[in-house]
N, C-alpha and C. Protein backbone atom coordinates (compact mmCIF):
# COMPACT_ATOMS: atom_id res chain seq x y z
N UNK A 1 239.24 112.55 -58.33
CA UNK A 1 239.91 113.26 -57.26
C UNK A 1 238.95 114.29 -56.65
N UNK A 2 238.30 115.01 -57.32
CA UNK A 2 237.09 115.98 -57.09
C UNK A 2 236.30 115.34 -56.40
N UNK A 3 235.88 114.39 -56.41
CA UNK A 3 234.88 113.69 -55.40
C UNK A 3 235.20 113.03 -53.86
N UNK A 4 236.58 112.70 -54.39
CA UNK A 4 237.63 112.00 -53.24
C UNK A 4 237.75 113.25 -52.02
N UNK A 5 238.07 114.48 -52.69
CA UNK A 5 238.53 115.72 -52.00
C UNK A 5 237.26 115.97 -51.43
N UNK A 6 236.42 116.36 -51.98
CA UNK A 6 235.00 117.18 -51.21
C UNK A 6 234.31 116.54 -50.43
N UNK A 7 234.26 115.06 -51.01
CA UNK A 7 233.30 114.13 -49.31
C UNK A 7 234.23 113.37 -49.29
N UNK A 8 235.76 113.24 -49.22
CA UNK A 8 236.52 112.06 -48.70
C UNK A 8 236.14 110.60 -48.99
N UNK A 9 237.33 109.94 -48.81
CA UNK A 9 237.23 108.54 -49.09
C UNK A 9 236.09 108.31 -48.78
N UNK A 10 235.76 107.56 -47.39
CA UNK A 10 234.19 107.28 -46.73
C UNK A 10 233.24 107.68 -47.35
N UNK A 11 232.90 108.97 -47.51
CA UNK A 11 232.03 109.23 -47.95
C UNK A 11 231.51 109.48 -49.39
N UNK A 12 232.22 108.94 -50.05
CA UNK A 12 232.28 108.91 -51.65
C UNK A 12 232.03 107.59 -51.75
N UNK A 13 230.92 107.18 -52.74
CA UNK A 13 230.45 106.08 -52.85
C UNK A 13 231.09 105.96 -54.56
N UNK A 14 231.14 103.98 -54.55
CA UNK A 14 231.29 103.52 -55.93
C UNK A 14 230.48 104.03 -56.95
N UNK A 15 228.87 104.13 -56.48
CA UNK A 15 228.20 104.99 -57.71
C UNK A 15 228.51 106.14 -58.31
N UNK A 16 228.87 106.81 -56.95
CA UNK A 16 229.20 108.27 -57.23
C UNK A 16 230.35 108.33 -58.65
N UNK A 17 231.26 107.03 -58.03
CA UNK A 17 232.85 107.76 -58.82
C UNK A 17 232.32 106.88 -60.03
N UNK A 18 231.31 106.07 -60.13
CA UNK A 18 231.43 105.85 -61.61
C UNK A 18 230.30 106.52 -62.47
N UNK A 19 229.42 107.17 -61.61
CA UNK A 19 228.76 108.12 -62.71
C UNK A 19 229.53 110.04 -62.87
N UNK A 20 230.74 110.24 -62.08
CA UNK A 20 231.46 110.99 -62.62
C UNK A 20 232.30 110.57 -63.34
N UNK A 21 232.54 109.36 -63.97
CA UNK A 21 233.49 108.99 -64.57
C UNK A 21 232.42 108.16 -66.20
N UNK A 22 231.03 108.67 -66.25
CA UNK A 22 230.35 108.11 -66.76
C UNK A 22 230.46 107.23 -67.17
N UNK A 23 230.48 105.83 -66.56
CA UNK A 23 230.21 104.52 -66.48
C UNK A 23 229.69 103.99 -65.57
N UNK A 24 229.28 102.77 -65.54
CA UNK A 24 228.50 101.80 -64.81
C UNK A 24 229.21 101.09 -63.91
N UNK A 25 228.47 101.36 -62.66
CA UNK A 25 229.43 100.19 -61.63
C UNK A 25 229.99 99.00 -62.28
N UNK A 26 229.55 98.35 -62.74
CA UNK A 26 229.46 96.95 -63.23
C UNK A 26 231.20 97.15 -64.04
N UNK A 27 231.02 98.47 -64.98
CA UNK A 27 232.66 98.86 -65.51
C UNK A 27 233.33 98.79 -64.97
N UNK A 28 233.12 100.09 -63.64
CA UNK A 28 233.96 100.01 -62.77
C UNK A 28 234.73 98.98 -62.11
N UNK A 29 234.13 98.01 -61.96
CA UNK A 29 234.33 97.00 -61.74
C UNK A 29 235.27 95.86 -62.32
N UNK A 30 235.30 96.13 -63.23
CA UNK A 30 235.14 95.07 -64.68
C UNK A 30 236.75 95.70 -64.87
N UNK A 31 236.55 97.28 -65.11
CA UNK A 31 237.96 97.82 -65.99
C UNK A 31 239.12 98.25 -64.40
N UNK A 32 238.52 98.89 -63.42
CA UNK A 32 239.49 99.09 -61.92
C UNK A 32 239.37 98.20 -60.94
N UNK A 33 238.28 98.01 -60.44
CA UNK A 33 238.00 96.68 -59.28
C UNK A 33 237.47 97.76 -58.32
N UNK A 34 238.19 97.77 -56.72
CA UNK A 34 237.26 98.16 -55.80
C UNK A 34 237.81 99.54 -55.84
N UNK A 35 237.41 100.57 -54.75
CA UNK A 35 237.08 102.24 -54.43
C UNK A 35 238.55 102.19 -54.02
N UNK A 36 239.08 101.58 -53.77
CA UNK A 36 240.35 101.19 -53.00
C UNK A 36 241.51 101.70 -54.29
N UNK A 37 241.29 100.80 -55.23
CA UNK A 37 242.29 100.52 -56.69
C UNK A 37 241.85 101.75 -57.17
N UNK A 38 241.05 102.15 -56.95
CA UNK A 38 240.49 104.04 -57.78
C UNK A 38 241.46 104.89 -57.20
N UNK A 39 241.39 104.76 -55.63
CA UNK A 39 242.00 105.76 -55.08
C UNK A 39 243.59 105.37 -55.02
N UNK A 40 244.41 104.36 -55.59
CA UNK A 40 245.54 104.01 -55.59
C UNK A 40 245.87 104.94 -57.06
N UNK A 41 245.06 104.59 -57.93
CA UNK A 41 245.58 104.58 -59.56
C UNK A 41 245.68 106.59 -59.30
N UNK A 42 244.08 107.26 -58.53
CA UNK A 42 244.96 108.60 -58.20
C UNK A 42 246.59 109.10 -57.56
N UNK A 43 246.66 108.38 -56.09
CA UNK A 43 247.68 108.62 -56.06
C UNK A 43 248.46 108.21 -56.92
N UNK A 44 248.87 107.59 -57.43
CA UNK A 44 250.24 106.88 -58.23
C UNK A 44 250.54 107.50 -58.97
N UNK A 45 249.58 108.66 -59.88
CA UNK A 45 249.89 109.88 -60.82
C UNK A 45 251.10 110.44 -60.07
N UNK A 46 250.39 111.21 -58.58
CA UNK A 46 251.98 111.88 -58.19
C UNK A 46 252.93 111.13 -58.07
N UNK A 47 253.11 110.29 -58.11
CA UNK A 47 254.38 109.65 -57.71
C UNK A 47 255.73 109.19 -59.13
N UNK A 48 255.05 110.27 -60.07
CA UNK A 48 255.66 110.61 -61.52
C UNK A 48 256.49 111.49 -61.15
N UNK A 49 257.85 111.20 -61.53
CA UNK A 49 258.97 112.03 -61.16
C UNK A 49 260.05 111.83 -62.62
N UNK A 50 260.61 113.19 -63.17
CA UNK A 50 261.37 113.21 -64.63
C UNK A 50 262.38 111.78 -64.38
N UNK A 51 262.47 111.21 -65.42
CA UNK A 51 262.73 110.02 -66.18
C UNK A 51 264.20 110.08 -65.01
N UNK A 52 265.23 110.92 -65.28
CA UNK A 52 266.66 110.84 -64.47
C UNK A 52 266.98 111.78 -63.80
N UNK A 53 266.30 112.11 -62.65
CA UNK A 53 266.41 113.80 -62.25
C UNK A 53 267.87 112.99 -61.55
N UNK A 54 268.09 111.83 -60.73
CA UNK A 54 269.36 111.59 -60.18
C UNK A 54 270.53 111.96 -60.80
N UNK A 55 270.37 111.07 -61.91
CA UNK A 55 271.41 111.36 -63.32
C UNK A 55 271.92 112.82 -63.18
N UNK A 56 271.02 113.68 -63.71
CA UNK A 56 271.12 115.31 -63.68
C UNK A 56 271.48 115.99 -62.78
N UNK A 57 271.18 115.41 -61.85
CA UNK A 57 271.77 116.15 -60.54
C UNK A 57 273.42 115.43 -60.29
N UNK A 58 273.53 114.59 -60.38
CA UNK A 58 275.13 113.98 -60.38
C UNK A 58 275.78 114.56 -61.12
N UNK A 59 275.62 115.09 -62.82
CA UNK A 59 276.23 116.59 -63.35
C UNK A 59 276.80 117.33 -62.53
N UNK A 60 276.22 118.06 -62.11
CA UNK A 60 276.47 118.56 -61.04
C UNK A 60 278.06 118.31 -60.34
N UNK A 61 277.46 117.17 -59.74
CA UNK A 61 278.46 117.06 -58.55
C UNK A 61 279.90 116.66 -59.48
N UNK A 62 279.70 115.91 -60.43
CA UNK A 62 280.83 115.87 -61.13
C UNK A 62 281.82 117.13 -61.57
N UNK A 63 281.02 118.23 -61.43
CA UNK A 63 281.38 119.11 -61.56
C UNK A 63 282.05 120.46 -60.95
N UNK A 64 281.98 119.49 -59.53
CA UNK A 64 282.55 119.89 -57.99
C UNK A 64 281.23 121.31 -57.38
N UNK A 65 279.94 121.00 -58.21
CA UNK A 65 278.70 122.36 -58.45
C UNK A 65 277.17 121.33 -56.90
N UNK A 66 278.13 121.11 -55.82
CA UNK A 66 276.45 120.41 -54.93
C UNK A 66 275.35 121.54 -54.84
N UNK A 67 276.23 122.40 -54.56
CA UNK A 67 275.27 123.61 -54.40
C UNK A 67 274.13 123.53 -55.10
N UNK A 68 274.29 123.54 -57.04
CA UNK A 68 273.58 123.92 -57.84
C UNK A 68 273.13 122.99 -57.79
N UNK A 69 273.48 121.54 -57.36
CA UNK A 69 272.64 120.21 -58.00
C UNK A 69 271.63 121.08 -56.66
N UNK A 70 271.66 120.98 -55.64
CA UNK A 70 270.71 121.05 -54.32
C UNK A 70 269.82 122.06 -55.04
N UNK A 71 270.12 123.18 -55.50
CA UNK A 71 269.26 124.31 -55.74
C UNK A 71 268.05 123.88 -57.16
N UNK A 72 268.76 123.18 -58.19
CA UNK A 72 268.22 122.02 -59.18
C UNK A 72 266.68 120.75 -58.43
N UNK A 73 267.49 120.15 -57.72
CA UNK A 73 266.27 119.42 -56.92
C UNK A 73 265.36 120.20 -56.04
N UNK A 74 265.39 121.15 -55.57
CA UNK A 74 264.75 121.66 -54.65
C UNK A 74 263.75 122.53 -55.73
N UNK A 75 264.26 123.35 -56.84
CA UNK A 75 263.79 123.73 -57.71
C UNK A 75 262.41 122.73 -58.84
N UNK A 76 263.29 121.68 -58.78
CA UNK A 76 262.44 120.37 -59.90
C UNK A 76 261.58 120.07 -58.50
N UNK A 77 261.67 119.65 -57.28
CA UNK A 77 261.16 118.77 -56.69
C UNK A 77 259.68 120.06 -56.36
N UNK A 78 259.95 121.08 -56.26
CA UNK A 78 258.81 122.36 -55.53
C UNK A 78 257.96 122.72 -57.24
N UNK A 79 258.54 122.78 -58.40
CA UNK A 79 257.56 122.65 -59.42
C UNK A 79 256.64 121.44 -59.57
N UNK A 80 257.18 120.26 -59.55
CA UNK A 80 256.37 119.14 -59.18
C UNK A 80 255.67 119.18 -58.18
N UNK A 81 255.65 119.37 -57.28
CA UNK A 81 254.61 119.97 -55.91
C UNK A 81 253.48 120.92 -56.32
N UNK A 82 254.64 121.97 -57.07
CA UNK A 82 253.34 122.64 -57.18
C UNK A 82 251.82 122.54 -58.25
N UNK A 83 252.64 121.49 -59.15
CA UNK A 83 251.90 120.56 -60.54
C UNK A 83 250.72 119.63 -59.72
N UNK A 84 251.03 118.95 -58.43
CA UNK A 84 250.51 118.00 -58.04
C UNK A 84 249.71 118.81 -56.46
N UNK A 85 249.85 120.16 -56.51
CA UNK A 85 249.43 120.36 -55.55
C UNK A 85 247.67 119.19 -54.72
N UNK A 86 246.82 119.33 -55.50
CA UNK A 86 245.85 118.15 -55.25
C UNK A 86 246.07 116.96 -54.75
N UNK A 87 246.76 116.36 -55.32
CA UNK A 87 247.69 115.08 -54.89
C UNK A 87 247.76 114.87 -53.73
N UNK A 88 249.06 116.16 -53.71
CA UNK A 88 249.60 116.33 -52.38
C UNK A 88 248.55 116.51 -51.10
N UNK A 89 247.96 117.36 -51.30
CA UNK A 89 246.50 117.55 -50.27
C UNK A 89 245.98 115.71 -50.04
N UNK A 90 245.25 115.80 -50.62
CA UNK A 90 244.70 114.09 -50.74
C UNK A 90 245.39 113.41 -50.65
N UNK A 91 246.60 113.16 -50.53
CA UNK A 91 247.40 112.28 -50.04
C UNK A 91 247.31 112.21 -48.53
N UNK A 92 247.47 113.57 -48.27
CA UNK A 92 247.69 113.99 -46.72
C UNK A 92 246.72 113.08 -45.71
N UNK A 93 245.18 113.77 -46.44
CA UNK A 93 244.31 113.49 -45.75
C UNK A 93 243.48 111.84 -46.22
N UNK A 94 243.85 111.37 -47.33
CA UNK A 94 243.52 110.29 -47.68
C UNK A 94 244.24 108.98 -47.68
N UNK A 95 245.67 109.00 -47.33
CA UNK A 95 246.62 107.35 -47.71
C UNK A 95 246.30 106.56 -46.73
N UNK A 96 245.62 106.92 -45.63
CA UNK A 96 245.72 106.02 -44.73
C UNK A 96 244.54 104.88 -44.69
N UNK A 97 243.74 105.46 -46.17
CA UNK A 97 242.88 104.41 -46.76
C UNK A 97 243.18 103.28 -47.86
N UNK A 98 244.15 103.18 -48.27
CA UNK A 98 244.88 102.50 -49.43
C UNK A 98 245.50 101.65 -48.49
N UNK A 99 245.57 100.04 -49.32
CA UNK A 99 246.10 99.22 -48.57
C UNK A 99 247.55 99.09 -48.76
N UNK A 100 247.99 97.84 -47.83
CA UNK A 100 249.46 98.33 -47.25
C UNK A 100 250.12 98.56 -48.96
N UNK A 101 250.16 97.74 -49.96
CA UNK A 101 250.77 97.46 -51.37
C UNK A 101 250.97 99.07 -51.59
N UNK A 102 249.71 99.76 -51.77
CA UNK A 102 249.23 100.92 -52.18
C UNK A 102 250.10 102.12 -51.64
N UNK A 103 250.45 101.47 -49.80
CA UNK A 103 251.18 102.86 -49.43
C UNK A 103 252.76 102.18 -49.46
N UNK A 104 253.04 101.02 -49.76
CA UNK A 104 254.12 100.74 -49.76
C UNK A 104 255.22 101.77 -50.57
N UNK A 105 254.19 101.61 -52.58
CA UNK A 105 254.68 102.26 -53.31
C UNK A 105 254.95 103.36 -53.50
N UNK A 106 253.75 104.35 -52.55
CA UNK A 106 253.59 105.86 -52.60
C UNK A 106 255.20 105.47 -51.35
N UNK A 107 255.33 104.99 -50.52
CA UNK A 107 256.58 104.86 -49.71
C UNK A 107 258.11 105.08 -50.55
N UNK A 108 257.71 104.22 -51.00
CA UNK A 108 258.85 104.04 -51.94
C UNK A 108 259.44 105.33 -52.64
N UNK A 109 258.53 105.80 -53.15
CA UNK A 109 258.58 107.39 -54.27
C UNK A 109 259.46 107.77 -53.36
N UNK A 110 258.78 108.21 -52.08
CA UNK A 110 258.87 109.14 -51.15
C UNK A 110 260.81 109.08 -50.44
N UNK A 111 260.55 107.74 -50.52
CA UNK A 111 262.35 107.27 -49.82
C UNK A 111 263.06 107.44 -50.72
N UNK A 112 262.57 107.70 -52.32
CA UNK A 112 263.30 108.02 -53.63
C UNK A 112 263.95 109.16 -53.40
N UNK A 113 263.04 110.04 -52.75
CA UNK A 113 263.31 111.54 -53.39
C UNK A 113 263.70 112.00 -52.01
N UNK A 114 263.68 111.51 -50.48
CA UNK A 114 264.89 111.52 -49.46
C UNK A 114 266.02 111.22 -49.83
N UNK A 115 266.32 110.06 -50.66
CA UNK A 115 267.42 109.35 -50.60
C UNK A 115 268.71 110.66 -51.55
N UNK A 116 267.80 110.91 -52.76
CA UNK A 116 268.71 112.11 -53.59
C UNK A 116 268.75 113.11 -52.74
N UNK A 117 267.80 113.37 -51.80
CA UNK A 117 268.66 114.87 -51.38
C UNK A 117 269.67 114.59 -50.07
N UNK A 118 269.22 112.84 -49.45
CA UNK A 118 269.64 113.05 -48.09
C UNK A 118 271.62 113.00 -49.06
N UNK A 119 271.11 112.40 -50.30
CA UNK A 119 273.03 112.16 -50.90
C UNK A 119 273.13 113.35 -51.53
N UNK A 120 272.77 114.27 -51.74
CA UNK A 120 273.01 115.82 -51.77
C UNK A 120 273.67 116.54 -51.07
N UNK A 121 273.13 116.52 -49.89
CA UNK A 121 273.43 116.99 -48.56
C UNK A 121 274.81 116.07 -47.93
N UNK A 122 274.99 114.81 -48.44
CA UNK A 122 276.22 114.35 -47.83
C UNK A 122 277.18 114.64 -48.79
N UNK A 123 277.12 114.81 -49.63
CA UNK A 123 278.18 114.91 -50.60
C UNK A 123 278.79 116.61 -50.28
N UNK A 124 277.49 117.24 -50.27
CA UNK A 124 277.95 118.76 -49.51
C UNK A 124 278.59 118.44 -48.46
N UNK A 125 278.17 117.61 -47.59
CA UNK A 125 279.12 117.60 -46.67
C UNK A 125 280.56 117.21 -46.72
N UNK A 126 280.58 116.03 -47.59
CA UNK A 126 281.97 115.60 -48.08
C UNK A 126 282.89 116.58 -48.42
N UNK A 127 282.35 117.59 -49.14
CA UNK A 127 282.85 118.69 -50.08
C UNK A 127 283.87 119.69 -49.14
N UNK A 128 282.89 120.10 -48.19
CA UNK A 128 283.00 120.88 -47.26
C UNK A 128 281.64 122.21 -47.47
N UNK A 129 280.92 121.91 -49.01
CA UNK A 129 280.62 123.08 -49.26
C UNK A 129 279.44 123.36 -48.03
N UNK A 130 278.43 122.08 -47.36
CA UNK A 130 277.71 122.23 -46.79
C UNK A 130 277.66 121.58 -45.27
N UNK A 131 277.08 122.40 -44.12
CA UNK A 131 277.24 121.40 -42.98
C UNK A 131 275.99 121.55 -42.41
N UNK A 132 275.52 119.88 -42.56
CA UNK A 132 274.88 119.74 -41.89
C UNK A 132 274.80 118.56 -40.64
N UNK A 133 273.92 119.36 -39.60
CA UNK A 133 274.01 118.45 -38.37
C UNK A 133 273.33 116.77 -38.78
N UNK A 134 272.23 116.84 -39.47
CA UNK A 134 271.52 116.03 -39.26
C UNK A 134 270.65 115.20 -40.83
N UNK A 135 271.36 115.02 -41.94
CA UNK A 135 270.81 114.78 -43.42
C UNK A 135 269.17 114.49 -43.63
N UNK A 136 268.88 113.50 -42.97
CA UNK A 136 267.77 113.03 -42.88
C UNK A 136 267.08 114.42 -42.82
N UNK A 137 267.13 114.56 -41.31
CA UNK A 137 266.32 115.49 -40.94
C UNK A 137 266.14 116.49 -41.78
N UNK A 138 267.11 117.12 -42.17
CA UNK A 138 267.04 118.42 -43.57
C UNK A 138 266.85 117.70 -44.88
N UNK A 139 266.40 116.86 -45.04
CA UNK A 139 265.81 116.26 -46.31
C UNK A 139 264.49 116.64 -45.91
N UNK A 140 263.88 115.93 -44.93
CA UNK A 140 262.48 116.06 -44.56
C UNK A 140 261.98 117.10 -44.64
N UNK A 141 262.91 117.71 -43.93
CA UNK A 141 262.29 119.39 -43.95
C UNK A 141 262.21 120.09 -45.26
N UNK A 142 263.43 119.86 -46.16
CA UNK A 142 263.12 120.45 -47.23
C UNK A 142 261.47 119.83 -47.92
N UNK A 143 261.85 118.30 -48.07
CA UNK A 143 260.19 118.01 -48.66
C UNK A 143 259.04 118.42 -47.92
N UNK A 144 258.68 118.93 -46.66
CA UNK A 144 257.93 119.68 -46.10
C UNK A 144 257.67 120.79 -46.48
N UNK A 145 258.75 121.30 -46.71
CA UNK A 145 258.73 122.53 -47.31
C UNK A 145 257.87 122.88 -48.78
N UNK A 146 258.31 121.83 -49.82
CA UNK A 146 257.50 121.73 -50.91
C UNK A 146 256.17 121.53 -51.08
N UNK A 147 256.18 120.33 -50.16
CA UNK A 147 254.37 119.88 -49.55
C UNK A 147 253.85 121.00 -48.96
N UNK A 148 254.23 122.28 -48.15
CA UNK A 148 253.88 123.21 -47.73
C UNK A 148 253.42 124.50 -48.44
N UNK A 149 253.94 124.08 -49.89
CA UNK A 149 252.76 124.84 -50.91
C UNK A 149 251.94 124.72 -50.87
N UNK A 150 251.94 123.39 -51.07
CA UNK A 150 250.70 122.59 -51.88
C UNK A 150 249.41 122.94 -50.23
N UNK A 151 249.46 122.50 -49.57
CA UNK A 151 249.21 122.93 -47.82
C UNK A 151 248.40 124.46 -47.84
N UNK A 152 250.05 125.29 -47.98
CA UNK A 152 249.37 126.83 -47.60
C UNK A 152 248.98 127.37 -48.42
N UNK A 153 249.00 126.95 -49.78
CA UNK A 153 248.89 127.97 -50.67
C UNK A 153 247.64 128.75 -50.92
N UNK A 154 246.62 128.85 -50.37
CA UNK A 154 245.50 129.80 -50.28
C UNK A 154 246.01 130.74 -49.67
N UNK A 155 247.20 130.74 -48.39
CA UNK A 155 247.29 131.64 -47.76
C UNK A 155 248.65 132.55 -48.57
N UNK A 156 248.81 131.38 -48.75
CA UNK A 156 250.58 132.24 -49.67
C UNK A 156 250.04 132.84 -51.34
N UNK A 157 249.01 132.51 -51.95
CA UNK A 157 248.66 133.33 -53.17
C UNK A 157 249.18 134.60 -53.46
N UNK A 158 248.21 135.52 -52.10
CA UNK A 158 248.09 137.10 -52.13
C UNK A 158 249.79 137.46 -51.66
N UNK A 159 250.87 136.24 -51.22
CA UNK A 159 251.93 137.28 -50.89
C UNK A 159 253.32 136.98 -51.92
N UNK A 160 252.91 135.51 -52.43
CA UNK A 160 254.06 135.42 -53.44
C UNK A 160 253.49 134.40 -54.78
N UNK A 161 254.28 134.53 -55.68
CA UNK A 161 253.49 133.07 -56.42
C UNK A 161 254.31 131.94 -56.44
N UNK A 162 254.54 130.90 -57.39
CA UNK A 162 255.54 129.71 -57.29
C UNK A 162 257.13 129.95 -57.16
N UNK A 163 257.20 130.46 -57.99
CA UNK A 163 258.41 130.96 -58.96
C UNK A 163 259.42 131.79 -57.28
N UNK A 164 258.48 132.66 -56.77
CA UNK A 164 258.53 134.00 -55.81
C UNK A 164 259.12 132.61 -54.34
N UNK A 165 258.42 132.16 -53.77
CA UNK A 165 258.44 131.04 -53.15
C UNK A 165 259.63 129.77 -52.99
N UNK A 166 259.88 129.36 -54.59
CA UNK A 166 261.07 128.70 -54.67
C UNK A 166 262.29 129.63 -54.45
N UNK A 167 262.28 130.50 -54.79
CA UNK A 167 263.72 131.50 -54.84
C UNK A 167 264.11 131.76 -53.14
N UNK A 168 262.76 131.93 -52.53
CA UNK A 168 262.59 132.49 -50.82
C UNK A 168 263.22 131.04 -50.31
N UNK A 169 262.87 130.09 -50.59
CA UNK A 169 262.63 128.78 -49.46
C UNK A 169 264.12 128.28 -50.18
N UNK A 170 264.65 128.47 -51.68
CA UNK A 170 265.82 127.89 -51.64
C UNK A 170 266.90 128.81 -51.32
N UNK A 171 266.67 130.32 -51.47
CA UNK A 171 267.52 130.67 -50.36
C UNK A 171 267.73 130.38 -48.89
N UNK A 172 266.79 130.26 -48.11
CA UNK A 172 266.72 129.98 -46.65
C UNK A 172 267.53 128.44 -46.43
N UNK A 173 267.53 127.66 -47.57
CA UNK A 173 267.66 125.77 -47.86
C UNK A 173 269.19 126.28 -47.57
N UNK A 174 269.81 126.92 -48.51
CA UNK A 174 271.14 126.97 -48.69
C UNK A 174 271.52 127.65 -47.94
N UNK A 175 271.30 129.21 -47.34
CA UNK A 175 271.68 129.84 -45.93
C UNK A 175 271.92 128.78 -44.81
N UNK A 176 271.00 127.85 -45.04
CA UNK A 176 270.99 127.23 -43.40
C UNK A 176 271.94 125.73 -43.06
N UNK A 177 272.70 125.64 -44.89
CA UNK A 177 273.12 124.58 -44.98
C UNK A 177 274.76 124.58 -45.44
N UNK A 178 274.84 126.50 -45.63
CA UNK A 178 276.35 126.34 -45.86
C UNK A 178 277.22 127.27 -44.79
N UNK A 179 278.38 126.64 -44.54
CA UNK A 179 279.01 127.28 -43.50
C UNK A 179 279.31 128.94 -43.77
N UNK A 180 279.41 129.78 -42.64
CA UNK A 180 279.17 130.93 -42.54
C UNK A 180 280.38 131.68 -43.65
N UNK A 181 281.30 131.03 -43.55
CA UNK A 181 282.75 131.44 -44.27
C UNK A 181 282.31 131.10 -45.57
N UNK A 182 281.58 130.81 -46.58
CA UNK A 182 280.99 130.25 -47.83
C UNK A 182 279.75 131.45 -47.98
N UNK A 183 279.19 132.32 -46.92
CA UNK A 183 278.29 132.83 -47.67
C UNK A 183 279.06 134.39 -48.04
């Protein structure tokens, strides 16, 4: 990933990543295949998400609690962000080098972890506890939001830390998502 990040895909050669990985092209070869399958097997780390966060969050709702499930995912989903911050970066600037298979799957993750909040957000809506105009759209934004650690965080260091950050952004999540008579 260190090599991927500092001279980018292009410019990171097969030698390079297999004498930081001290082995021989020929290994490389032999045990991953091409620069391509290197840079897949990185991403695919992030795309590790707890065994049943769905499960856990349906607690929740069984429990007539969307609120807390929302505040739960937004919470699990922004520690994982902030675990994978690297990832996340190199993803940004790197998927559009991985072939289609490669971004299918990183796709996939990604429609995973819309799909629980965009059914978060509807079930709030069902409830009455939450209204929103538009699910999708405030899914996205929330995962923007998380990716937006990983993003600003040189600039956000000196004013908050993780912990400081999740509390700010999931208050603002839930201000903006429950009707005025609820706060």
């Amino acid at each position: 990933l260190r090599l991927f990040r500092g001279k980018g895909y292009e410019g990171t050669s097969l030698r390079e990543l297999a004498a930081a990985c001290k082995m021989s092209v020929g290994s490389i070869y032999n045990y991953v295949g091409t620069k391509q399958d290197i840079l897949y097997l990185i991403m695919e780390e992030f795309t590790v998400r707890p065994p049943d966060l769905r499960g856990e969050l349906l607690k929740y709702y069984e429990k007539g609690e969307v609120a807390a499930a929302l505040k739960e995912f937004i919470h699990q989903f922004f520690l994982i962000s902030n675990r994978h911050q690297e990832y996340i970066l190199f993803t940004y600037q790197e998927a559009r080098h991985l072939g289609t298979d490669a971004r299918s799957t990183i796709r996939k993750v990604a429609d995973e972890d819309m799909a629980i909040l965009e059914e978060l957000l509807r079930l709030g809506m069902k409830t009455g506890e939450f209204v929103v105009n538009n699910p999708t759209v405030t899914a996205h934004s929330i995962i923007s939001l998380a990716h937006m650690w990983a993003i600003r965080r040189r600039f956000l260091k000196d004013k908050c830390n993780i912990d400081e950050y999740i509390e700010t952004v999931t208050d603002m999540i839930l201000k903006s998502v429950t009707p005025l008579n609820k706060t």
